[in-house]
PDB file of N, CA and C in Angstrom:
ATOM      1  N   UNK A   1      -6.485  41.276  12.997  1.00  0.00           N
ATOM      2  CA  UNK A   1      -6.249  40.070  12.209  1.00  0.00           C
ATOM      3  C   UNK A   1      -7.525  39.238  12.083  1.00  0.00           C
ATOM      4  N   UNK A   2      -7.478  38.475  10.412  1.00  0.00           N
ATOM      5  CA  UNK A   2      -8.754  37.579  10.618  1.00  0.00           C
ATOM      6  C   UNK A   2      -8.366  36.178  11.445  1.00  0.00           C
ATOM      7  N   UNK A   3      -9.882  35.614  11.474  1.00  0.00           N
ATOM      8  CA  UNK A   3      -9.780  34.485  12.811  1.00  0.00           C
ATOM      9  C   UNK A   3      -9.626  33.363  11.669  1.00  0.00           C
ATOM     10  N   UNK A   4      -8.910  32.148  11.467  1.00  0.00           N
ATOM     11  CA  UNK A   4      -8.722  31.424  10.941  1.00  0.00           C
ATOM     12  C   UNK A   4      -9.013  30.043  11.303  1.00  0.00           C
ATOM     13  N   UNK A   5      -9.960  29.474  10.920  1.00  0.00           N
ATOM     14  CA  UNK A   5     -10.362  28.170  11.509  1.00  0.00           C
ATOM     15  C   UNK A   5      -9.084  26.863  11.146  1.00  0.00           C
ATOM     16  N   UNK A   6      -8.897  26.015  12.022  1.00  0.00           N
ATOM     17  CA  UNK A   6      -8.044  25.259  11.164  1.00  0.00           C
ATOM     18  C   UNK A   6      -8.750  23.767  11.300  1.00  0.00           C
ATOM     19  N   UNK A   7      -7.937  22.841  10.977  1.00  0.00           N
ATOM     20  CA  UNK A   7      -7.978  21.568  11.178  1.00  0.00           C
ATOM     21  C   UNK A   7      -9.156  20.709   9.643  1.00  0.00           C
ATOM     22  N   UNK A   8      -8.839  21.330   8.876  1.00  0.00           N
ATOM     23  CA  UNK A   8      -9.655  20.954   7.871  1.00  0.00           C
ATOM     24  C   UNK A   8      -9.448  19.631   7.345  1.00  0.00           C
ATOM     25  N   UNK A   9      -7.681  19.487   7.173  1.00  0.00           N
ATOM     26  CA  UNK A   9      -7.061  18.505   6.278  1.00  0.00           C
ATOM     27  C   UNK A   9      -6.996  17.107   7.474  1.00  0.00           C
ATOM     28  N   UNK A  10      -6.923  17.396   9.509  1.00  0.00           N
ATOM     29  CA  UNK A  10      -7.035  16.546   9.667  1.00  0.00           C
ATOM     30  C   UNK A  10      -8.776  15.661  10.174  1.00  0.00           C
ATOM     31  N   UNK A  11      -9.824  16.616   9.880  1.00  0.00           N
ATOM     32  CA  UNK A  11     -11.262  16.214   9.716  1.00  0.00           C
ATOM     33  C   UNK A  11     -11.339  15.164   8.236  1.00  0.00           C
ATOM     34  N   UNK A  12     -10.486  16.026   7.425  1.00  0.00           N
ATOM     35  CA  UNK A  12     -10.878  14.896   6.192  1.00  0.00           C
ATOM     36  C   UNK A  12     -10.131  14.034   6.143  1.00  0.00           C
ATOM     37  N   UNK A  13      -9.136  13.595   6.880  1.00  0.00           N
ATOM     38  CA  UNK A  13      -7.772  12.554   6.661  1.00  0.00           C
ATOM     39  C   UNK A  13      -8.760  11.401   8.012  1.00  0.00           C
ATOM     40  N   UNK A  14      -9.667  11.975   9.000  1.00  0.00           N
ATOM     41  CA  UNK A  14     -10.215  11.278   9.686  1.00  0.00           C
ATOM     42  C   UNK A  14     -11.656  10.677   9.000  1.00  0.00           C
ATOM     43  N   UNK A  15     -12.180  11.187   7.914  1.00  0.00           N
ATOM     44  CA  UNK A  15     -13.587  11.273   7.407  1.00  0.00           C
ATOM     45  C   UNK A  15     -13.108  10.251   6.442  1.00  0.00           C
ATOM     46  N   UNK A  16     -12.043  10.465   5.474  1.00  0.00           N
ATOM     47  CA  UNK A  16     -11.557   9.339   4.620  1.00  0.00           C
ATOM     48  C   UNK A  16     -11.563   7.668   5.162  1.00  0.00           C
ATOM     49  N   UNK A  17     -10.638   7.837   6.120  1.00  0.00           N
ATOM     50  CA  UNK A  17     -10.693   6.534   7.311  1.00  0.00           C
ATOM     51  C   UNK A  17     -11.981   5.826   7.295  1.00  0.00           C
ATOM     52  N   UNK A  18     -12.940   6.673   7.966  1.00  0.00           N
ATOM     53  CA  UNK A  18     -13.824   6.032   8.404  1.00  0.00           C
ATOM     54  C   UNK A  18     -14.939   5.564   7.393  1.00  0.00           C
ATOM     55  N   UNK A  19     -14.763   6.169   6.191  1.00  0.00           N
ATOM     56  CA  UNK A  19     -15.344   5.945   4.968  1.00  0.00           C
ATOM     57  C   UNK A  19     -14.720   4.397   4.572  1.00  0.00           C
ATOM     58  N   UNK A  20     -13.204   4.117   4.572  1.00  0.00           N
ATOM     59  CA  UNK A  20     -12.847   2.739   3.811  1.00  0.00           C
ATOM     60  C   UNK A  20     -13.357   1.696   5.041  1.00  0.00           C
ATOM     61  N   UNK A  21     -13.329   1.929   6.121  1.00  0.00           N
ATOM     62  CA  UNK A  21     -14.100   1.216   7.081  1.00  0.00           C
ATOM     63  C   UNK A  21     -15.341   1.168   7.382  1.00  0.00           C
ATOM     64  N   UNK A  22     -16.068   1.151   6.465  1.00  0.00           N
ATOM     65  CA  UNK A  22     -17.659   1.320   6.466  1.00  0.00           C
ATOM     66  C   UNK A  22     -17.840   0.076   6.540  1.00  0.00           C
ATOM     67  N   UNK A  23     -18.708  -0.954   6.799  1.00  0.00           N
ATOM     68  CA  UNK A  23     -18.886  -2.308   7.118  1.00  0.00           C
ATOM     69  C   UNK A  23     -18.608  -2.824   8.165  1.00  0.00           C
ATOM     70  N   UNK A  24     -17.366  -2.674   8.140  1.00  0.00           N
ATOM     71  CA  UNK A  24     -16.377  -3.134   9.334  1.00  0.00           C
ATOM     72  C   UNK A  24     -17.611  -3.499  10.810  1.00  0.00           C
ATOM     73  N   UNK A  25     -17.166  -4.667  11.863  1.00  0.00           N
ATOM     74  CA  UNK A  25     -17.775  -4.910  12.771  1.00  0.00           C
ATOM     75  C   UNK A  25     -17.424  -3.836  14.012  1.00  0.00           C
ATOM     76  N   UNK A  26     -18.074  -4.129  14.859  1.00  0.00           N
ATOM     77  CA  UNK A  26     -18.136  -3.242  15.992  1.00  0.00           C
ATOM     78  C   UNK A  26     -17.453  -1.909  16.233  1.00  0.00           C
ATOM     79  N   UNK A  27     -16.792  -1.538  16.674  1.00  0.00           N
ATOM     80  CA  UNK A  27     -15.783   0.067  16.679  1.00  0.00           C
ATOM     81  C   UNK A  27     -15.236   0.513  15.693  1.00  0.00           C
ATOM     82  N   UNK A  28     -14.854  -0.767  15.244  1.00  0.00           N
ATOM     83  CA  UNK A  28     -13.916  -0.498  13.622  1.00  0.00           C
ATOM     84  C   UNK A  28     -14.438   0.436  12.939  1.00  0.00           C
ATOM     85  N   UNK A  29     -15.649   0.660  12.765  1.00  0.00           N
ATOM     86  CA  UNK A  29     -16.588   1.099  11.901  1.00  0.00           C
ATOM     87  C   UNK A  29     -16.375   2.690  12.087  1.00  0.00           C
ATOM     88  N   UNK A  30     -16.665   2.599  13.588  1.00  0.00           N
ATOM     89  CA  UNK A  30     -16.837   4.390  13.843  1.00  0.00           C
ATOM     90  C   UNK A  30     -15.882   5.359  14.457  1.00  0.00           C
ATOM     91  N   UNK A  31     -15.012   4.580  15.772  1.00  0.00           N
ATOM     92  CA  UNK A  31     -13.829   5.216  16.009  1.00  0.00           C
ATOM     93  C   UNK A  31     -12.454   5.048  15.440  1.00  0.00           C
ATOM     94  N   UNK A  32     -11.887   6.567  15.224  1.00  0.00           N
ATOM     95  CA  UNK A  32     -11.159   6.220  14.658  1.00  0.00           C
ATOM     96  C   UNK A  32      -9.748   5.609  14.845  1.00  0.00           C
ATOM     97  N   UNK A  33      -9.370   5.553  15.707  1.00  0.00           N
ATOM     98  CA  UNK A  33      -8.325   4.924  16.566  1.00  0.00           C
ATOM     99  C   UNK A  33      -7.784   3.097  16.055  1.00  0.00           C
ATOM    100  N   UNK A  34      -9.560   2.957  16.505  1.00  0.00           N
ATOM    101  CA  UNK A  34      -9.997   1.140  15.800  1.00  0.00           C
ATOM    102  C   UNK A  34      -9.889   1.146  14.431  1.00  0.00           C
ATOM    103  N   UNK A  35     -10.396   2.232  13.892  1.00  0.00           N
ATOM    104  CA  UNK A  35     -10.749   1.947  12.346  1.00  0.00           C
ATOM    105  C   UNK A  35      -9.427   2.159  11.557  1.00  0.00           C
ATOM    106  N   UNK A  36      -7.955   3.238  11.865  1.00  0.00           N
ATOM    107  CA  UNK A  36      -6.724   2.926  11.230  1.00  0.00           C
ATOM    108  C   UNK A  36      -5.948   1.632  11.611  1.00  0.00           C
ATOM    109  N   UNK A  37      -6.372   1.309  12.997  1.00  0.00           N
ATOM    110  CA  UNK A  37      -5.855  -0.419  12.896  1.00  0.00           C
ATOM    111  C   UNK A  37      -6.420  -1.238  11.829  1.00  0.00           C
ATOM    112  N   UNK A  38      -7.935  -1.291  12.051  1.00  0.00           N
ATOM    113  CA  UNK A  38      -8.308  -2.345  10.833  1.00  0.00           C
ATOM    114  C   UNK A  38      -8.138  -2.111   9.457  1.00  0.00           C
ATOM    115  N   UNK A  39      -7.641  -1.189   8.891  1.00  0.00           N
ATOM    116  CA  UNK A  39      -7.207  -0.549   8.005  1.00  0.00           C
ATOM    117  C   UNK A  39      -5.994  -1.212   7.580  1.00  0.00           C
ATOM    118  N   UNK A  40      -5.207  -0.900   8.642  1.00  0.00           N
ATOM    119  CA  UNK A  40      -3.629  -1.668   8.296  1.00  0.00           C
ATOM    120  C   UNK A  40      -3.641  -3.023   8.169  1.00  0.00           C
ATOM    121  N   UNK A  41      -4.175  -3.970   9.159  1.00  0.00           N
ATOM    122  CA  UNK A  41      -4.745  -4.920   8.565  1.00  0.00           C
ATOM    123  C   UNK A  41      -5.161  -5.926   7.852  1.00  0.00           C
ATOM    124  N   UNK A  42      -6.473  -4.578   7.313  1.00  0.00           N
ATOM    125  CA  UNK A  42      -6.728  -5.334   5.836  1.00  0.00           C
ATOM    126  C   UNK A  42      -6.245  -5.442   4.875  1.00  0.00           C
ATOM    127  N   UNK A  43      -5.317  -3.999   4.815  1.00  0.00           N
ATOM    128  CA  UNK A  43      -4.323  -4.285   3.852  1.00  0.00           C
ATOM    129  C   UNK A  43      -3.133  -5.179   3.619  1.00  0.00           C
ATOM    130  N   UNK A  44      -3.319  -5.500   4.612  1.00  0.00           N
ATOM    131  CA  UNK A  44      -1.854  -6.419   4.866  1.00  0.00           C
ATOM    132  C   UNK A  44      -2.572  -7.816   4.422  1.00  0.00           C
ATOM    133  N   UNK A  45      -3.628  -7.916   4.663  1.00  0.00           N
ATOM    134  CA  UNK A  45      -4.533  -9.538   4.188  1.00  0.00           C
ATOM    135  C   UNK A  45      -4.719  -9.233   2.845  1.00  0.00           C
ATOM    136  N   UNK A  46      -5.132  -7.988   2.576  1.00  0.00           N
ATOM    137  CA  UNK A  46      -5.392  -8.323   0.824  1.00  0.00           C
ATOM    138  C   UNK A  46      -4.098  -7.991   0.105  1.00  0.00           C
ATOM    139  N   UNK A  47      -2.291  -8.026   0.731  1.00  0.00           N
ATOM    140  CA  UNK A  47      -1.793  -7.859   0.026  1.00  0.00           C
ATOM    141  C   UNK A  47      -1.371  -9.431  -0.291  1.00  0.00           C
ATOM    142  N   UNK A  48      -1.255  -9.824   0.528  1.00  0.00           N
ATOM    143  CA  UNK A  48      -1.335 -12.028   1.207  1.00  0.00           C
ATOM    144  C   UNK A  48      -2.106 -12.197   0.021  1.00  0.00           C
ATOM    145  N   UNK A  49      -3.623 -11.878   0.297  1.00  0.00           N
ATOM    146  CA  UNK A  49      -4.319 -12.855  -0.558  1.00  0.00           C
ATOM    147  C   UNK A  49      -4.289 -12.585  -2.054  1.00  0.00           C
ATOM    148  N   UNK A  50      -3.839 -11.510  -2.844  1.00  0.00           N
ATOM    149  CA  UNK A  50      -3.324 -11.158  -3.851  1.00  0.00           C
ATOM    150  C   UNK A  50      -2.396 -12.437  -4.676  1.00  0.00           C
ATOM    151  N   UNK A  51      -1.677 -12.347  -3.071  1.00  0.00           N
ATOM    152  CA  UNK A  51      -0.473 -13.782  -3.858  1.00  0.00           C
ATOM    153  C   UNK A  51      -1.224 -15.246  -3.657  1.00  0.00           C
ATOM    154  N   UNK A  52      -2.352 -15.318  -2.867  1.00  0.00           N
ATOM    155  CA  UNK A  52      -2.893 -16.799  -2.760  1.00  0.00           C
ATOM    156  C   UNK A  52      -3.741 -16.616  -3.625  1.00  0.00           C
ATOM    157  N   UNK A  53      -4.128 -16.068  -3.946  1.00  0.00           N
ATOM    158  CA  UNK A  53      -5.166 -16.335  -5.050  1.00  0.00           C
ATOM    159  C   UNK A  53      -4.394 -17.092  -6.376  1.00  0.00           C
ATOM    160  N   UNK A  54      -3.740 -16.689  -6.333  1.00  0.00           N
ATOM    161  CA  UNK A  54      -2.592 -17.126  -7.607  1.00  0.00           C
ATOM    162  C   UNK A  54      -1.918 -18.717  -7.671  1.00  0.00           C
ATOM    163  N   UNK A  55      -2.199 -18.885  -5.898  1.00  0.00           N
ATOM    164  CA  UNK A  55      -2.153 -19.954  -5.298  1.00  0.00           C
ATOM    165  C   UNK A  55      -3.535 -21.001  -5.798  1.00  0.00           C
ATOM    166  N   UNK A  56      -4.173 -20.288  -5.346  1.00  0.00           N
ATOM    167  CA  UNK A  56      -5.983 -21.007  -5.080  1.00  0.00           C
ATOM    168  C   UNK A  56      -5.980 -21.503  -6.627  1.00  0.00           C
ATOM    169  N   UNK A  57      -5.572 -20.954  -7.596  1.00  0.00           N
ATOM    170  CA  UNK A  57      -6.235 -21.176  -8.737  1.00  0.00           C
ATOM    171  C   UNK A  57      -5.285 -22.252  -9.730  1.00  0.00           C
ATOM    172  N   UNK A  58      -4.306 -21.870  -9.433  1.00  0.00           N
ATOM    173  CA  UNK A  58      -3.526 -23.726  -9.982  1.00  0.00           C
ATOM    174  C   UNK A  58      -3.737 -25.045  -9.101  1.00  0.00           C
ATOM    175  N   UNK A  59      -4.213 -24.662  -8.017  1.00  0.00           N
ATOM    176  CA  UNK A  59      -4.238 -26.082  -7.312  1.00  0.00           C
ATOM    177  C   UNK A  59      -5.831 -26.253  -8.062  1.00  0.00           C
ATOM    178  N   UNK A  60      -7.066 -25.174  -8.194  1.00  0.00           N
ATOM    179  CA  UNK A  60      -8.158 -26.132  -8.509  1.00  0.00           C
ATOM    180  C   UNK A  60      -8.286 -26.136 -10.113  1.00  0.00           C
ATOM    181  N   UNK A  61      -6.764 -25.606 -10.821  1.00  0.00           N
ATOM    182  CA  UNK A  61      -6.990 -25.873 -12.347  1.00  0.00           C
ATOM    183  C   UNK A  61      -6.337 -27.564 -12.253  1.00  0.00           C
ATOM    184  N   UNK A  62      -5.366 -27.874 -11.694  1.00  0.00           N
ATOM    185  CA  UNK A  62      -4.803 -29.006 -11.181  1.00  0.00           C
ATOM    186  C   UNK A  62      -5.904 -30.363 -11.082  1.00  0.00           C
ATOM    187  N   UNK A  63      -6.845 -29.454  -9.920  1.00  0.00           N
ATOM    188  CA  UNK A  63      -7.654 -30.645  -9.693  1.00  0.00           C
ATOM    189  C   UNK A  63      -8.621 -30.794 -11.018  1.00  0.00           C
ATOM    190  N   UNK A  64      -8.928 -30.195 -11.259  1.00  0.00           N
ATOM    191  CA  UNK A  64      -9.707 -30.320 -12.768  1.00  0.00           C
ATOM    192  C   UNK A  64      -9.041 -30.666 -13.806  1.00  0.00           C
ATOM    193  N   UNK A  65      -8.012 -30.616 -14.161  1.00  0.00           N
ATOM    194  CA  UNK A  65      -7.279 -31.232 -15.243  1.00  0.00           C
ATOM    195  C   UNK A  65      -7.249 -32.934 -14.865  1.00  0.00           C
ATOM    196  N   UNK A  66      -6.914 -33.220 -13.569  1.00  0.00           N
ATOM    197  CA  UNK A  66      -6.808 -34.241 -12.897  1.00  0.00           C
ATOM    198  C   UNK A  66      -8.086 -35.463 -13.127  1.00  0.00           C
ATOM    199  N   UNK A  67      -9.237 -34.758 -12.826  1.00  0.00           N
ATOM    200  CA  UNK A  67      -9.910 -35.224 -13.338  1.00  0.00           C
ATOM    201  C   UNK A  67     -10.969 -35.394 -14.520  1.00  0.00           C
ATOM    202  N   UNK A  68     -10.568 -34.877 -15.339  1.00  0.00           N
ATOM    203  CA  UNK A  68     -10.448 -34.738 -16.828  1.00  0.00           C
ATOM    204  C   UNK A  68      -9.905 -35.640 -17.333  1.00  0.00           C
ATOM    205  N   UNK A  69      -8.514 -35.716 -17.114  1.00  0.00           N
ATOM    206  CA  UNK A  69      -7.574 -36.778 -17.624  1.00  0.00           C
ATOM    207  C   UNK A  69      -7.906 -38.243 -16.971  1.00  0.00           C
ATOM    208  N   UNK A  70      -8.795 -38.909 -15.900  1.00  0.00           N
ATOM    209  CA  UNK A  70      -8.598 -39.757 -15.149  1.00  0.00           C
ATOM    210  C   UNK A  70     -10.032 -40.649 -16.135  1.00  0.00           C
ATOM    211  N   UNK A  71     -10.621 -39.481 -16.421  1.00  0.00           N
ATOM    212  CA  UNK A  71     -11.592 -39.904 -17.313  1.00  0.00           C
ATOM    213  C   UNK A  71     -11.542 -40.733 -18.763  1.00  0.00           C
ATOM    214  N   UNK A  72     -10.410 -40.192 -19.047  1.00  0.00           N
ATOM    215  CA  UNK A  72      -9.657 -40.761 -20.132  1.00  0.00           C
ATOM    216  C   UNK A  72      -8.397 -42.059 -20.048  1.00  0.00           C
ATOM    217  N   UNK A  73      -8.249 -42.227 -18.373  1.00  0.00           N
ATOM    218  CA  UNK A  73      -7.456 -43.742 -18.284  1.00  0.00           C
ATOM    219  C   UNK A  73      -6.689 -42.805 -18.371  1.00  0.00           C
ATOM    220  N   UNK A  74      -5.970 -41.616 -17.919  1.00  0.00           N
ATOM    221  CA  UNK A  74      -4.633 -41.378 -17.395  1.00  0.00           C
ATOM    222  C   UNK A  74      -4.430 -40.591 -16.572  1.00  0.00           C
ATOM    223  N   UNK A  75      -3.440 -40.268 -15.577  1.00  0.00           N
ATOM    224  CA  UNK A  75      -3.831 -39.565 -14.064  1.00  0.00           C
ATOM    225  C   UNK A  75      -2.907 -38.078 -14.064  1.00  0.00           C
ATOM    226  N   UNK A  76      -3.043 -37.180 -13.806  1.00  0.00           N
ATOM    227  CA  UNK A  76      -2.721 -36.028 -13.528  1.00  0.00           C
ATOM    228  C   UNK A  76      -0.968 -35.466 -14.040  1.00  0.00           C
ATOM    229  N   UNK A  77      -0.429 -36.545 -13.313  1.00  0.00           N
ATOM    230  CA  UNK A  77       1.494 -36.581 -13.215  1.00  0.00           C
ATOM    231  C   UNK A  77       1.431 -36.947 -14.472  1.00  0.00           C
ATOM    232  N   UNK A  78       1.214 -38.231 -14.992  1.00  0.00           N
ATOM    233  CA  UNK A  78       1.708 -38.687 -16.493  1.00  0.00           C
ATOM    234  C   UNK A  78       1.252 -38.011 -17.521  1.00  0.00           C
ATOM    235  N   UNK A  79      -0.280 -37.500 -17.251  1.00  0.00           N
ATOM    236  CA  UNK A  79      -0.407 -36.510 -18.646  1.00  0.00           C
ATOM    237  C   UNK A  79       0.663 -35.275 -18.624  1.00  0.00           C
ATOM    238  N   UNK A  80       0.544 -34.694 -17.614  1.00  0.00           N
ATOM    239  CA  UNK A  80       1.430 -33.273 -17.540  1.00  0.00           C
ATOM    240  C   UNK A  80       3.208 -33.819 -18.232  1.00  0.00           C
ATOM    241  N   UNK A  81       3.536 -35.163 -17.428  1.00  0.00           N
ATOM    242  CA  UNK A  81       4.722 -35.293 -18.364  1.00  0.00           C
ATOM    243  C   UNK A  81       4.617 -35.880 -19.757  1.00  0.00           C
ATOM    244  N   UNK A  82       3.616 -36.535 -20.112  1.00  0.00           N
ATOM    245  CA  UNK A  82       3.654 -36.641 -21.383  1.00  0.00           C
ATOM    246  C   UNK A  82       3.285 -35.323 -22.316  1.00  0.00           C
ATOM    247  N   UNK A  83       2.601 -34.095 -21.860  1.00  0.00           N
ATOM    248  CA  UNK A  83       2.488 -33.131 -22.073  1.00  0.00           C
ATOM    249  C   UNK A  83       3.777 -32.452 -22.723  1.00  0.00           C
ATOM    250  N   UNK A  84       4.678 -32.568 -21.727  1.00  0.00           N
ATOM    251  CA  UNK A  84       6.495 -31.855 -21.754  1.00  0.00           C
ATOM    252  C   UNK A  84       7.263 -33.191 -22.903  1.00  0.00           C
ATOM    253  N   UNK A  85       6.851 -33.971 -23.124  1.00  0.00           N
ATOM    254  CA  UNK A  85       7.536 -34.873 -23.797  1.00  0.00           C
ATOM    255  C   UNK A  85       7.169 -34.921 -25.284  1.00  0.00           C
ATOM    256  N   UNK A  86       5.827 -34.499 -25.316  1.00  0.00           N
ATOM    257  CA  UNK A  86       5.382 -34.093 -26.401  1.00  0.00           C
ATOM    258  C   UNK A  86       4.961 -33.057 -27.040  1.00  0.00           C
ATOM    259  N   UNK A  87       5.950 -31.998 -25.967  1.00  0.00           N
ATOM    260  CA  UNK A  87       6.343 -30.609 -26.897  1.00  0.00           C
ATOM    261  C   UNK A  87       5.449 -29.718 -26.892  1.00  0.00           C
ATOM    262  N   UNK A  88       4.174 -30.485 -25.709  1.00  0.00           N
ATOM    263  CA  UNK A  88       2.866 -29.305 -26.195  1.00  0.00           C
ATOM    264  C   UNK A  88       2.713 -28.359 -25.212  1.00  0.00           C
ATOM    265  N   UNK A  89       2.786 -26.892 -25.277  1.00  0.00           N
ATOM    266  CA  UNK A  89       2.749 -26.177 -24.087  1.00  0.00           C
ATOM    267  C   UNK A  89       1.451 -25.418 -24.041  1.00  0.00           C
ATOM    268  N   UNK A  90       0.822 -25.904 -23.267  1.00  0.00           N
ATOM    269  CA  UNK A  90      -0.441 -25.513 -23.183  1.00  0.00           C
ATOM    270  C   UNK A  90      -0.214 -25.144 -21.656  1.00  0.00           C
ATOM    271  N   UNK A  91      -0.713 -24.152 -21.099  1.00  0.00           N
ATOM    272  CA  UNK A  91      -0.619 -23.881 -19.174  1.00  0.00           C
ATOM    273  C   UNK A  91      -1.716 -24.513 -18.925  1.00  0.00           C
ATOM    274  N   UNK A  92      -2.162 -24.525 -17.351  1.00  0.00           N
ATOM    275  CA  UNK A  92      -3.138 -25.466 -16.566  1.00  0.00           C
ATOM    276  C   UNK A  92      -4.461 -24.591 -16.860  1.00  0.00           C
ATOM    277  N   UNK A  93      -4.078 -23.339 -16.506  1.00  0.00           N
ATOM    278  CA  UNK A  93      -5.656 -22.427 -17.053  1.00  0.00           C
ATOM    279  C   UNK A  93      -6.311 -23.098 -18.496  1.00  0.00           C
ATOM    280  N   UNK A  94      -5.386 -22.662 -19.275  1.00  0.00           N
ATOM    281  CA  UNK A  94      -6.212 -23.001 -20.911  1.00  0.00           C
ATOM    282  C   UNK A  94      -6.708 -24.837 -20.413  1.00  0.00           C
ATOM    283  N   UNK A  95      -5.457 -25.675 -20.094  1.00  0.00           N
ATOM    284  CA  UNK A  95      -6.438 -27.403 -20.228  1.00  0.00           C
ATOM    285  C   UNK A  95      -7.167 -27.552 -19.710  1.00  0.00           C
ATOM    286  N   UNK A  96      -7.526 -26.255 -18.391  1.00  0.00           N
ATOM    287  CA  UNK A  96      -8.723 -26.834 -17.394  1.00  0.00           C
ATOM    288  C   UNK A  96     -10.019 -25.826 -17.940  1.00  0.00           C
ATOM    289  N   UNK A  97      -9.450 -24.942 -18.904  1.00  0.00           N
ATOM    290  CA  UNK A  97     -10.798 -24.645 -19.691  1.00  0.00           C
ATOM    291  C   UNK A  97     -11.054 -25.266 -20.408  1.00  0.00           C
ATOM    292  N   UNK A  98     -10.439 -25.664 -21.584  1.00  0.00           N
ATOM    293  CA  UNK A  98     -10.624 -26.944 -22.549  1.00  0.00           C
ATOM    294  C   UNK A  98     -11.440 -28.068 -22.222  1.00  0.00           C
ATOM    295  N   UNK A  99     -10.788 -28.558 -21.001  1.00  0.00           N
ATOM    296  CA  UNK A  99     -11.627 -29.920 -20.520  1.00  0.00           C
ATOM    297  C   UNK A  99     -13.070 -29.924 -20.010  1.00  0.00           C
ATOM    298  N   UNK A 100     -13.100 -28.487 -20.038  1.00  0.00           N
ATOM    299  CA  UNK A 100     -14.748 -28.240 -19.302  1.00  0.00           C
ATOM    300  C   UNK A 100     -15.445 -27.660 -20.338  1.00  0.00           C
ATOM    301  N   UNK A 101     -14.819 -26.916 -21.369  1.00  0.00           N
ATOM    302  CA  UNK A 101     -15.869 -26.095 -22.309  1.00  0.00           C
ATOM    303  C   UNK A 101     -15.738 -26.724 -23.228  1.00  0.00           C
ATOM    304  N   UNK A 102     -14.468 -27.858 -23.576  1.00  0.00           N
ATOM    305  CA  UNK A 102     -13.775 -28.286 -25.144  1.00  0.00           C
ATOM    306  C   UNK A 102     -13.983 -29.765 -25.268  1.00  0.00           C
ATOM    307  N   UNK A 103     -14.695 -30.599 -24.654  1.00  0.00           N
ATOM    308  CA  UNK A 103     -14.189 -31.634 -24.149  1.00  0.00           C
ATOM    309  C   UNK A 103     -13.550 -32.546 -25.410  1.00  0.00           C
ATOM    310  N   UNK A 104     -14.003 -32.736 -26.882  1.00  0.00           N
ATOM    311  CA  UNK A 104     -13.732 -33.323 -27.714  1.00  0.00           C
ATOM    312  C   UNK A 104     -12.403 -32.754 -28.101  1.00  0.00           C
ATOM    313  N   UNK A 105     -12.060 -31.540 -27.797  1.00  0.00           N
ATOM    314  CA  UNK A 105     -10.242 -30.994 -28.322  1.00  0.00           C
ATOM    315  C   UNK A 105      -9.860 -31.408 -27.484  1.00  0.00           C
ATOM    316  N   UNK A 106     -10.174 -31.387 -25.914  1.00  0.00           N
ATOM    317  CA  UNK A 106      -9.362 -32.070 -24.567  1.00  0.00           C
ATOM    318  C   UNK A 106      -9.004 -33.588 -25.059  1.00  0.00           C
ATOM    319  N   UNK A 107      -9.952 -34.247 -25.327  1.00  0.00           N
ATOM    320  CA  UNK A 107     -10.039 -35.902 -25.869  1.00  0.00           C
ATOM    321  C   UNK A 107      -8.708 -35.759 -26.517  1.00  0.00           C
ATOM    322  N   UNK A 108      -8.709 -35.184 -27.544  1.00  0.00           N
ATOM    323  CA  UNK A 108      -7.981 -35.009 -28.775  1.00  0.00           C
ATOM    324  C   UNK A 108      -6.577 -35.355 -27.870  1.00  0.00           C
ATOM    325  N   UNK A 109      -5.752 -33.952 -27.099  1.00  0.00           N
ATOM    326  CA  UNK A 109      -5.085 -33.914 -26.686  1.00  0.00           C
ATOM    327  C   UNK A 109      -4.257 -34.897 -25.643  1.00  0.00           C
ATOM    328  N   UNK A 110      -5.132 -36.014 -25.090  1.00  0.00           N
ATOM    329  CA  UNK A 110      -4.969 -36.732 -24.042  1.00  0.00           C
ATOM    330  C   UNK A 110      -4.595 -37.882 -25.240  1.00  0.00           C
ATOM    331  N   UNK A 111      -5.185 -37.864 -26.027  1.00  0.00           N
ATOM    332  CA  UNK A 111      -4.878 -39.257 -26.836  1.00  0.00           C
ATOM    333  C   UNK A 111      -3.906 -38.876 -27.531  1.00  0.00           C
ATOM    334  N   UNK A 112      -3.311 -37.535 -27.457  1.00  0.00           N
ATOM    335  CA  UNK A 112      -1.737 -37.461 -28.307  1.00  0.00           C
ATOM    336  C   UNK A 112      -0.297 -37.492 -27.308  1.00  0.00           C
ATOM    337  N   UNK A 113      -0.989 -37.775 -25.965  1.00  0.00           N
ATOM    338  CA  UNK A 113      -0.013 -37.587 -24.957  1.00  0.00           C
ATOM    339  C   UNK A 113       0.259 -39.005 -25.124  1.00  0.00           C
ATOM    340  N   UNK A 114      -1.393 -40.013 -25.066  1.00  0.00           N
ATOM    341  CA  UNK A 114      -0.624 -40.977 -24.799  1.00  0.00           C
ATOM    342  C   UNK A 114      -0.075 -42.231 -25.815  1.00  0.00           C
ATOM    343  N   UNK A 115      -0.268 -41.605 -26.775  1.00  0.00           N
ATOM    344  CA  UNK A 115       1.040 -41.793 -27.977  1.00  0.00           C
ATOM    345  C   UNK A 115       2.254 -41.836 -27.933  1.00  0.00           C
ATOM    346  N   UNK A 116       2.336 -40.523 -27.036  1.00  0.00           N
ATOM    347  CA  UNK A 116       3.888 -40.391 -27.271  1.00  0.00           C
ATOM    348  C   UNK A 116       4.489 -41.325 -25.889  1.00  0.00           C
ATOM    349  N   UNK A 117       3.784 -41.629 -24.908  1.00  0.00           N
ATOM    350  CA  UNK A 117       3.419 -42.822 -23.930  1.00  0.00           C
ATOM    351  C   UNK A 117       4.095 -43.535 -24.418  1.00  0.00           C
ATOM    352  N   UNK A 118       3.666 -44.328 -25.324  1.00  0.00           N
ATOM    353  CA  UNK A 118       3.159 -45.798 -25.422  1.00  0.00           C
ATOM    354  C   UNK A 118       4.867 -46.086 -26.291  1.00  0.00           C
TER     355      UNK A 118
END
């Protein structure tokens, strides 16, 4: 009979590992034991931060709309409801681009909120 070497699939299932853990600090890096812990992990943080990011980015479109609008003599809460009162649906992404790249259409918009204000 021929001699058959084995263990191929678990050299590369160990070589893979240690490849997505390249960086990684101290052991993580090279044994592999450490390196499928930090593995699990990280995945578990970048499945978290997937959903905070989603987080991160309305609170600082928020704060930028916020002060956008404060600039114009009106504060964050009342534009957004004069926003809904006056039918205009614009999301926080597009006004907090507007207010930074648009500023004269932003103007525009703040002075039709507070129309419907007044």
């Amino acid at each position: 009979m021929t001699r058959v070497k084995r263990g191929t699939t678990a050299i590369k299932k160990r070589r893979t590992i240690l490849r997505k853990t390249k960086g990684f600090k101290w052991g993580r890096k090279s044994k592999e034991r450490l390196a499928r812990e930090a593995l699990l992990h990280a995945g578990t943080h970048a499945f978290n931060d997937r959903r905070k990011k989603k987080r991160d980015f309305r609170a600082l479109w928020q704060i930028q709309i916020g002060a956008a609008t404060r600039i114009h003599g009106l504060s964050y809460s009342r534009f957004i409801d004069g926003m809904k009162k006056a039918g205009l649906n614009l999301n926080r992404k597009v006004l907090s681009e507007m207010a930074q790249k648009q500023p004269d259409i932003f103007k525009e918009i703040v002075e039709s909120v507070k129309q419907v204000k007044a």
